[in-house]
C-alpha atoms as a PDB file:
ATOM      1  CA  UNK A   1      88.991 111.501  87.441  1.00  0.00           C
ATOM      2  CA  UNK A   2      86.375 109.270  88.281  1.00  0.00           C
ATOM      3  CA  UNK A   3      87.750 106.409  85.856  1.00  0.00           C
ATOM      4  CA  UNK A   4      90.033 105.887  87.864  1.00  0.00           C
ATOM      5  CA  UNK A   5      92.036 103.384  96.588  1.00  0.00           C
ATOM      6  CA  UNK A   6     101.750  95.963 106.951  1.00  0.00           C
ATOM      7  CA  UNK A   7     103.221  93.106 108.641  1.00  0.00           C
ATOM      8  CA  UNK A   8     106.430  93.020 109.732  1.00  0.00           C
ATOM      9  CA  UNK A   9     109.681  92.282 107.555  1.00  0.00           C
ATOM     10  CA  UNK A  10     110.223  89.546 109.796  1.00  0.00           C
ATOM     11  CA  UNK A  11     107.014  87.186 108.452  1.00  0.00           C
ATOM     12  CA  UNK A  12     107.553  85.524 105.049  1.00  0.00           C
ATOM     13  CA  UNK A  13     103.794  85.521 103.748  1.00  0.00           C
ATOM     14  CA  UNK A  14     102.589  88.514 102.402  1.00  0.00           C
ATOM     15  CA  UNK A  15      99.899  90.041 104.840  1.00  0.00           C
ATOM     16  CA  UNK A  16      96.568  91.605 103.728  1.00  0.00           C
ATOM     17  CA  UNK A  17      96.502  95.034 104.863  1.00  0.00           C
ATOM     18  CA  UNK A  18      94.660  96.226 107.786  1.00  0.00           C
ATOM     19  CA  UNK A  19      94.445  99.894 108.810  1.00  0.00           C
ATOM     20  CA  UNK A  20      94.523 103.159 107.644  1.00  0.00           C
ATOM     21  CA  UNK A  21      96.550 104.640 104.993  1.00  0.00           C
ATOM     22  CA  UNK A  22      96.144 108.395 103.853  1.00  0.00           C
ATOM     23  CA  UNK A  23      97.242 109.997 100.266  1.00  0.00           C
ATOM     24  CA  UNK A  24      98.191 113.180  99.416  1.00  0.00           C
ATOM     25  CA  UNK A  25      96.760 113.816  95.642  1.00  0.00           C
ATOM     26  CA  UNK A  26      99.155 116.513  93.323  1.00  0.00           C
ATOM     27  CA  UNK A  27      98.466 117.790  89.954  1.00  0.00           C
ATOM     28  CA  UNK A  28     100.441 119.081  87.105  1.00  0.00           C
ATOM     29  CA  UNK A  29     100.363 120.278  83.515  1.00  0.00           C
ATOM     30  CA  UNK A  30      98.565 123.236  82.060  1.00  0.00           C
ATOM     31  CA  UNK A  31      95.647 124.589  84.248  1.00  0.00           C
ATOM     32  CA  UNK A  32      96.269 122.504  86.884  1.00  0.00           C
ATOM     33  CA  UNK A  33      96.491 125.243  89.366  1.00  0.00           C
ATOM     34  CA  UNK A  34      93.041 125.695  89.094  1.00  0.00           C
ATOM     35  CA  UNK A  35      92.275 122.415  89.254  1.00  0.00           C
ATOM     36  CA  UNK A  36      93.939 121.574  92.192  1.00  0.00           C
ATOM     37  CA  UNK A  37      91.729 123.661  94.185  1.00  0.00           C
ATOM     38  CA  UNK A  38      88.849 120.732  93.350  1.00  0.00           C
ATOM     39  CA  UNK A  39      90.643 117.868  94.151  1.00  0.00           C
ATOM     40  CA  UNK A  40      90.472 117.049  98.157  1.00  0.00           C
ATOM     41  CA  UNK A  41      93.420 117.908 100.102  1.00  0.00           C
ATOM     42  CA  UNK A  42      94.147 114.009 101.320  1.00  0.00           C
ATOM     43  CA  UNK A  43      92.522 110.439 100.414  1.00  0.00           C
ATOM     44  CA  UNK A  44      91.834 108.601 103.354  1.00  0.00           C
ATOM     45  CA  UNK A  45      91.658 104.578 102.809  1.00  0.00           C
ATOM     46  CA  UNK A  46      90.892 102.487 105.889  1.00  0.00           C
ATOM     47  CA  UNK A  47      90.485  98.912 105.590  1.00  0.00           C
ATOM     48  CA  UNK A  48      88.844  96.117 108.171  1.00  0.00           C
ATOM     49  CA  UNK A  49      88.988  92.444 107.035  1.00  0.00           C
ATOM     50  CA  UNK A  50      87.001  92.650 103.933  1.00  0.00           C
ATOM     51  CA  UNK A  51      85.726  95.713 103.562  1.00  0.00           C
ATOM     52  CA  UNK A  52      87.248  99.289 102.813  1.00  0.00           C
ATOM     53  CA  UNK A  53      85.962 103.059 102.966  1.00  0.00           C
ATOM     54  CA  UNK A  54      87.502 105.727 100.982  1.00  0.00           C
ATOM     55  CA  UNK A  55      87.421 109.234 102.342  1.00  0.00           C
ATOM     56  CA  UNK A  56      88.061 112.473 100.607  1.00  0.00           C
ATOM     57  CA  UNK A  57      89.419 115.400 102.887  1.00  0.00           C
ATOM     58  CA  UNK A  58      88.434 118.641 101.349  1.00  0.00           C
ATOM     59  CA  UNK A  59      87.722 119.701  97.881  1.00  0.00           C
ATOM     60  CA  UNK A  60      84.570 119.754  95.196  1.00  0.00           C
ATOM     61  CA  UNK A  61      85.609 115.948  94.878  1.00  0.00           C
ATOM     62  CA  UNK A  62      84.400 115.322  98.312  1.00  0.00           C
ATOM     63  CA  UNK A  63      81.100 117.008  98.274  1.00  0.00           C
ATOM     64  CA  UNK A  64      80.598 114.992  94.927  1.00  0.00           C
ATOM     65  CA  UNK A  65      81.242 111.596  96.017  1.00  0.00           C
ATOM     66  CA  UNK A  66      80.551 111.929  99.660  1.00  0.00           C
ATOM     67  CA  UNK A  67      82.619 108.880 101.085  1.00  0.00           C
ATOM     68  CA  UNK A  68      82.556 105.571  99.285  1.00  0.00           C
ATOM     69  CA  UNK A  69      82.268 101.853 101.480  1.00  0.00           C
ATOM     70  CA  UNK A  70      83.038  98.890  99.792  1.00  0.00           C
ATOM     71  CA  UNK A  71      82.803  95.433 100.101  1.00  0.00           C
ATOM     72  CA  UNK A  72      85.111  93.677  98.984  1.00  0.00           C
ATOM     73  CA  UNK A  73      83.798  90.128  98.998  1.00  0.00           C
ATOM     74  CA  UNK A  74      80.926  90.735  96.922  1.00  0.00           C
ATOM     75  CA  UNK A  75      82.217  93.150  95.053  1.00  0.00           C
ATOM     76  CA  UNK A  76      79.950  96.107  95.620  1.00  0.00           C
ATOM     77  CA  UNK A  77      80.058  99.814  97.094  1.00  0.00           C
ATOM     78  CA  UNK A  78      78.194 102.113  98.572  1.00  0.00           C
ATOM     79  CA  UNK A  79      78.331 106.121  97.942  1.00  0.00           C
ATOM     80  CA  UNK A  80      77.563 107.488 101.191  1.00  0.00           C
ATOM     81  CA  UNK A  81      75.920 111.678 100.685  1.00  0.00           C
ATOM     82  CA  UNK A  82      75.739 112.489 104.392  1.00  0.00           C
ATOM     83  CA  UNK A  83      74.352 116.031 103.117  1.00  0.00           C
ATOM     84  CA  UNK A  84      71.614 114.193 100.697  1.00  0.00           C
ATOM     85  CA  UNK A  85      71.159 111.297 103.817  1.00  0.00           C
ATOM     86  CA  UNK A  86      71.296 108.526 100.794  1.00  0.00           C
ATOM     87  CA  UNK A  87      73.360 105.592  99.930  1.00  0.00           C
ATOM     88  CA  UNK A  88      73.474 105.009  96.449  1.00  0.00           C
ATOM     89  CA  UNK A  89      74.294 101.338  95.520  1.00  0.00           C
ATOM     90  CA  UNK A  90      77.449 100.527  92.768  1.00  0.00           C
ATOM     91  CA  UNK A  91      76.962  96.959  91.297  1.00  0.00           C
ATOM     92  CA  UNK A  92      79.459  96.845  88.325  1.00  0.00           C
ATOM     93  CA  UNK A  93      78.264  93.906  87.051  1.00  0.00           C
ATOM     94  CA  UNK A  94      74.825  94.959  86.385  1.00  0.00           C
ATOM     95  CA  UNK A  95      76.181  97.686  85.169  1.00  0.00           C
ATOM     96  CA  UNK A  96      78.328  96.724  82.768  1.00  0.00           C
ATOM     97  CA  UNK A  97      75.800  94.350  81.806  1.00  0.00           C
ATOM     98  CA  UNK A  98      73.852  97.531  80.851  1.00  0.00           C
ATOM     99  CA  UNK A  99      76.473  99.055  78.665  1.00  0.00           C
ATOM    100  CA  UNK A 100      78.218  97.818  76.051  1.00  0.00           C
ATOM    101  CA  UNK A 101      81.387  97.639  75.770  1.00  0.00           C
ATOM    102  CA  UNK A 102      81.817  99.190  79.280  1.00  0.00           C
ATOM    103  CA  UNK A 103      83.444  95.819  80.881  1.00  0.00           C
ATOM    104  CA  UNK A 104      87.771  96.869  80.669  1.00  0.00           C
ATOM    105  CA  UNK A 105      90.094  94.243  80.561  1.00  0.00           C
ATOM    106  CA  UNK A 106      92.810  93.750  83.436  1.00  0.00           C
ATOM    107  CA  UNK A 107      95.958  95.906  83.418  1.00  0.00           C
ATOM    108  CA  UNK A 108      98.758  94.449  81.668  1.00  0.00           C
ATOM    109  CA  UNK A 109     101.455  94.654  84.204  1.00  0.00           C
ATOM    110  CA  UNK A 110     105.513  94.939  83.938  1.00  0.00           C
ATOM    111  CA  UNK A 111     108.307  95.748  86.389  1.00  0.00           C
ATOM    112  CA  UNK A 112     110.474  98.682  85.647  1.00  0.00           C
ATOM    113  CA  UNK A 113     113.937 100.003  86.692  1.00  0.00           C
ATOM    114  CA  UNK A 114     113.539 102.227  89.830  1.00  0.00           C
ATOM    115  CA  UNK A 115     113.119 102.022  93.636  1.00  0.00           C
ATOM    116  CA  UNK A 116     111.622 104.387  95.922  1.00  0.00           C
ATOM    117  CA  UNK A 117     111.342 104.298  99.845  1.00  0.00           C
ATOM    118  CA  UNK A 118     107.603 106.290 101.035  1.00  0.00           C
ATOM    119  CA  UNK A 119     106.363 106.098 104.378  1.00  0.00           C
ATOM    120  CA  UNK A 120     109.039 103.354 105.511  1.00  0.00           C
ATOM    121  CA  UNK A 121     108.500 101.182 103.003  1.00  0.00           C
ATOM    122  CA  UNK A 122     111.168 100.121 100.281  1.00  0.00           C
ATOM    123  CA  UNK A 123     108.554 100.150  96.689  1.00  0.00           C
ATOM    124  CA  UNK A 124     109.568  98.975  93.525  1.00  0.00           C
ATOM    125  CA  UNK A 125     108.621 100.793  90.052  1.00  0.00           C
ATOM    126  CA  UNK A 126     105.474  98.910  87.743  1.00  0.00           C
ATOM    127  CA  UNK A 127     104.212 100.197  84.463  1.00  0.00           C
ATOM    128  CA  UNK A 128     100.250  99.297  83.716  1.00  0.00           C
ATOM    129  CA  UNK A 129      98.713  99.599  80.615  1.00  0.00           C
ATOM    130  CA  UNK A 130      94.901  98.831  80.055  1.00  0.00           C
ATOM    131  CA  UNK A 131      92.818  98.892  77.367  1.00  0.00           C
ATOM    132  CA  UNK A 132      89.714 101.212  78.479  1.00  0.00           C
ATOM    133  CA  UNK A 133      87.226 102.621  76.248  1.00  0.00           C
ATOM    134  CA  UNK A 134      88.441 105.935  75.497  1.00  0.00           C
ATOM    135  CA  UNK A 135      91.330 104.541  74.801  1.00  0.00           C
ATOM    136  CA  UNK A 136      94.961 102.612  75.954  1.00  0.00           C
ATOM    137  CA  UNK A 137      95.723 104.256  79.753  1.00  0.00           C
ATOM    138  CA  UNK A 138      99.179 103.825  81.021  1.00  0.00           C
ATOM    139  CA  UNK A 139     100.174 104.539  84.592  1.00  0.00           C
ATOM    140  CA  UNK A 140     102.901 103.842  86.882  1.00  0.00           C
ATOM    141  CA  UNK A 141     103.008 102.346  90.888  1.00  0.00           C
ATOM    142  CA  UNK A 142     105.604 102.619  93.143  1.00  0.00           C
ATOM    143  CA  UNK A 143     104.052  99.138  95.446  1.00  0.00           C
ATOM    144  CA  UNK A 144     105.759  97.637  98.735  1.00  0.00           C
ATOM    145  CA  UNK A 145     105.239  93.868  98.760  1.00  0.00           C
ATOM    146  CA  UNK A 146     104.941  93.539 102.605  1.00  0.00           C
ATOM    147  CA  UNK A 147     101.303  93.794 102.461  1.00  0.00           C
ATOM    148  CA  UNK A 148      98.158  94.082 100.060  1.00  0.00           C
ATOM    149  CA  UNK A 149      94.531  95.323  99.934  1.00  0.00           C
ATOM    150  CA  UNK A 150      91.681  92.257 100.305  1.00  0.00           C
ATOM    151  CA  UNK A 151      91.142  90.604  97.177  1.00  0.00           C
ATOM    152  CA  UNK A 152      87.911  91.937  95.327  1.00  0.00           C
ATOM    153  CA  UNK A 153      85.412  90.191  93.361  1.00  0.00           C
ATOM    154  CA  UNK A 154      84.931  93.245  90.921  1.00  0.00           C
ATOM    155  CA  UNK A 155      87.114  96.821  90.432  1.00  0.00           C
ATOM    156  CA  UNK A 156      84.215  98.402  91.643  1.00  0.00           C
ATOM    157  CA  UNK A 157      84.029 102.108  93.593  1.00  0.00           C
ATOM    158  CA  UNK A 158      84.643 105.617  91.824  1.00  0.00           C
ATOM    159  CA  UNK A 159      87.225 107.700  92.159  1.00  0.00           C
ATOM    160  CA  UNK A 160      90.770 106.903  92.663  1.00  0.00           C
ATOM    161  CA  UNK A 161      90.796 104.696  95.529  1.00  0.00           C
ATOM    162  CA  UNK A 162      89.880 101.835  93.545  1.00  0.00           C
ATOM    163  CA  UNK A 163      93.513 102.234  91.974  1.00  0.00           C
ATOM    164  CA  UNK A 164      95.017 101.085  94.857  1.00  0.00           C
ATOM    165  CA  UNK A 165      93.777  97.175  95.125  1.00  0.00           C
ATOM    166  CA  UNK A 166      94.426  97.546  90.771  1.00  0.00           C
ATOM    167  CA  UNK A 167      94.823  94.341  89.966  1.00  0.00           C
ATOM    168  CA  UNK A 168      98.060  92.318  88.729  1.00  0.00           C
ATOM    169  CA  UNK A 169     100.258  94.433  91.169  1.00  0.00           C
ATOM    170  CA  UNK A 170     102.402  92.179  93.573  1.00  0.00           C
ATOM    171  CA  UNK A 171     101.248  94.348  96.579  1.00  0.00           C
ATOM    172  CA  UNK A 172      99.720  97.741  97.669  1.00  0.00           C
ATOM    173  CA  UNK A 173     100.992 100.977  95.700  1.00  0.00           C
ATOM    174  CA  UNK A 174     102.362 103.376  97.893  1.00  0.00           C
ATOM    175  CA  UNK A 175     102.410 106.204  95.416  1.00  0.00           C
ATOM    176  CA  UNK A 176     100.509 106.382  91.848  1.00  0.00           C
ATOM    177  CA  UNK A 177     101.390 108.099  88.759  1.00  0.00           C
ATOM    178  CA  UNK A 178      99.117 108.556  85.787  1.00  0.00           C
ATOM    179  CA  UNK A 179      97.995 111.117  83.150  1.00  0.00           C
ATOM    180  CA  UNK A 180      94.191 112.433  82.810  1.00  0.00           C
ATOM    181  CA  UNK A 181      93.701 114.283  79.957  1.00  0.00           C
ATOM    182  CA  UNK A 182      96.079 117.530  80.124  1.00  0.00           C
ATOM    183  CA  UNK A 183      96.990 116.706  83.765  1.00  0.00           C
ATOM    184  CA  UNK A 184      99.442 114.042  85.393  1.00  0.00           C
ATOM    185  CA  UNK A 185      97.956 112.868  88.792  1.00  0.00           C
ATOM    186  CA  UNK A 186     100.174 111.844  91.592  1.00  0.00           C
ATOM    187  CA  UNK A 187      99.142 109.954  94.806  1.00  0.00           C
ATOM    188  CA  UNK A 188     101.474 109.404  97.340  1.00  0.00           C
ATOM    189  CA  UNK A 189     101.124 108.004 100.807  1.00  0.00           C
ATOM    190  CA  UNK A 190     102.508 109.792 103.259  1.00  0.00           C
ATOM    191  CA  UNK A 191     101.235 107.737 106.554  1.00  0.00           C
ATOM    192  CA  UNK A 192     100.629 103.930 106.666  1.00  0.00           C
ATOM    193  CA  UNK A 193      98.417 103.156 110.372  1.00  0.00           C
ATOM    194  CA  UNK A 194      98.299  98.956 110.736  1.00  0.00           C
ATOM    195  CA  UNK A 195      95.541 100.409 113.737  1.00  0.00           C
ATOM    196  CA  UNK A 196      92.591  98.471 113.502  1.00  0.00           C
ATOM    197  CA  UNK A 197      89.903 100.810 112.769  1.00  0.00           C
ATOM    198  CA  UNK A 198      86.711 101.000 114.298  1.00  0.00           C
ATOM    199  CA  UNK A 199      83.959  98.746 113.321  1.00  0.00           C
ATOM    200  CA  UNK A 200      81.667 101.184 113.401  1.00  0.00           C
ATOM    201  CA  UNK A 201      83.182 102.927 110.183  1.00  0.00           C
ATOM    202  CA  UNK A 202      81.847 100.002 108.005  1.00  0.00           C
ATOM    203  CA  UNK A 203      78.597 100.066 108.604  1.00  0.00           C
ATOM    204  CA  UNK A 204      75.943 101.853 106.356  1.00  0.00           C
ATOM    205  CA  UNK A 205      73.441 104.969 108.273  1.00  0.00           C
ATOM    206  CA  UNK A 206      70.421 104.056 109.396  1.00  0.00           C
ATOM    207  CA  UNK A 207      67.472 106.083 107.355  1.00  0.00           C
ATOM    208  CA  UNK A 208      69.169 106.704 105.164  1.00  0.00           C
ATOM    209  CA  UNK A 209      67.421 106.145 101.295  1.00  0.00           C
ATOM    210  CA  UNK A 210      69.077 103.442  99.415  1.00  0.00           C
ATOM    211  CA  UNK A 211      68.698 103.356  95.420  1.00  0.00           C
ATOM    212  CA  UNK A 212      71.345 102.272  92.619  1.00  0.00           C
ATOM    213  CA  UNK A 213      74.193 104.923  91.575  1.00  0.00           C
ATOM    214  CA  UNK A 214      73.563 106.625  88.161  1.00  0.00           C
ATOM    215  CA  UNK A 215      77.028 108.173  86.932  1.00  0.00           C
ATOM    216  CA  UNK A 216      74.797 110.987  85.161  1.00  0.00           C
ATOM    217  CA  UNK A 217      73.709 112.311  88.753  1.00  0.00           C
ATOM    218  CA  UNK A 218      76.990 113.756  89.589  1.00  0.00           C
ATOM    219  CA  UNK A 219      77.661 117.117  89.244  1.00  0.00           C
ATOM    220  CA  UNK A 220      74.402 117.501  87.362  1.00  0.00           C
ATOM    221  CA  UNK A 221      74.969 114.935  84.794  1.00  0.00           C
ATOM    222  CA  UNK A 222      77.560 117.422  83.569  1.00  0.00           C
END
């Protein structure tokens, strides 16, 4: 899981998106049932100008990743833990400097057959295929062209908010299709909020510990 977050039809240029937009996360396939009841109940992505903050609502995935702020000009995130009071620091540069072989290629994008309206907005079908190194991943997007997320310097952030600025898309997915392991994922927007949000929201706790993010710490290295 962790491989793997509007203007107005009347302006012609395609707007960056500004605001909040919130995913409900399903799962299917065999034991999924049980694994439902880890994965948070909604992802919550809000975006100001160049920076974004992914939220989880519920679920083990939340206490695990805490809430994850990114910015999007340099390329770097931070994993908030309110509970630990640390910020650990996600560089994937350095860090695919560090491992080799860990650097994946862009997505090779294609448009399919199929339209879908979500949350207003009329989305067209693309098919993305990247080369990863566990193997060839294929997903799907459903993505509405009237907006997209700030460009970023490096697909960096866990979890599956970084899916939504994927790069190669021509806009912001709306809803997200792909299989992990025995279990196809589906995230699907069901508000879009062009509400500023608060500046406040982007900015990093004071005291709180700082030190680089080390994959092997979650869930015990497990």
């Amino acid at each position: 899981m962790l491989a793997l977050v509007v203007c107005s039809a009347g302006l012609f240029a395609q707007a960056t998106f500004q605001g909040k937009l919130t995913y409900t996360m399903e799962l299917s396939g065999e034991g999924a049932e049980m694994a439902q009841a880890m994965m948070p109940n909604a992802i919550i992505i809000s975006v100001l100008k160049d920076k974004s903050l992914v939220e989880y609502d519920g679920g083990m995935l939340s206490m695990m990743l805490g809430k994850t702020l990114t910015d999007n000009k340099k390329g770097i995130s931070y994993m908030i833990k309110d509970n630990e009071e640390m910020v650990y620091i996600i560089d994937p540069k350095k860090m695919n400097a560090e491992v080799d072989g860990a650097e994946e290629a862009d997505p090779v994008v294609s448009k399919e057959e199929g339209e879908m309206e979500i949350a207003g907005f009329k989305c067209q079908k693309y098919k993305m295929v990247q080369n990863t190194p566990m193997g060839e991943a294929v997903s799907y997007a459903w993505v509405t062209d009237q907006f997209k997320m700030p460009s970023n310097e490096s697909s960096s952030g866990p979890g599956m908010g970084s899916m939504v600025g994927a790069k190669g898309l021509p806009g912001m997915p709306l809803r997200m299709e792909m299989n992990q392991g025995p279990f196809t994922v589906v995230m699907m927007a069901k508000e879009v909020n062009l509400d500023a949000p608060e500046k406040s929201k982007f900015k990093l706790p004071k005291g709180y510990k700082q030190e680089p993010f080390d994959p092997n710490s979650l869930m015990g290295g497990m």
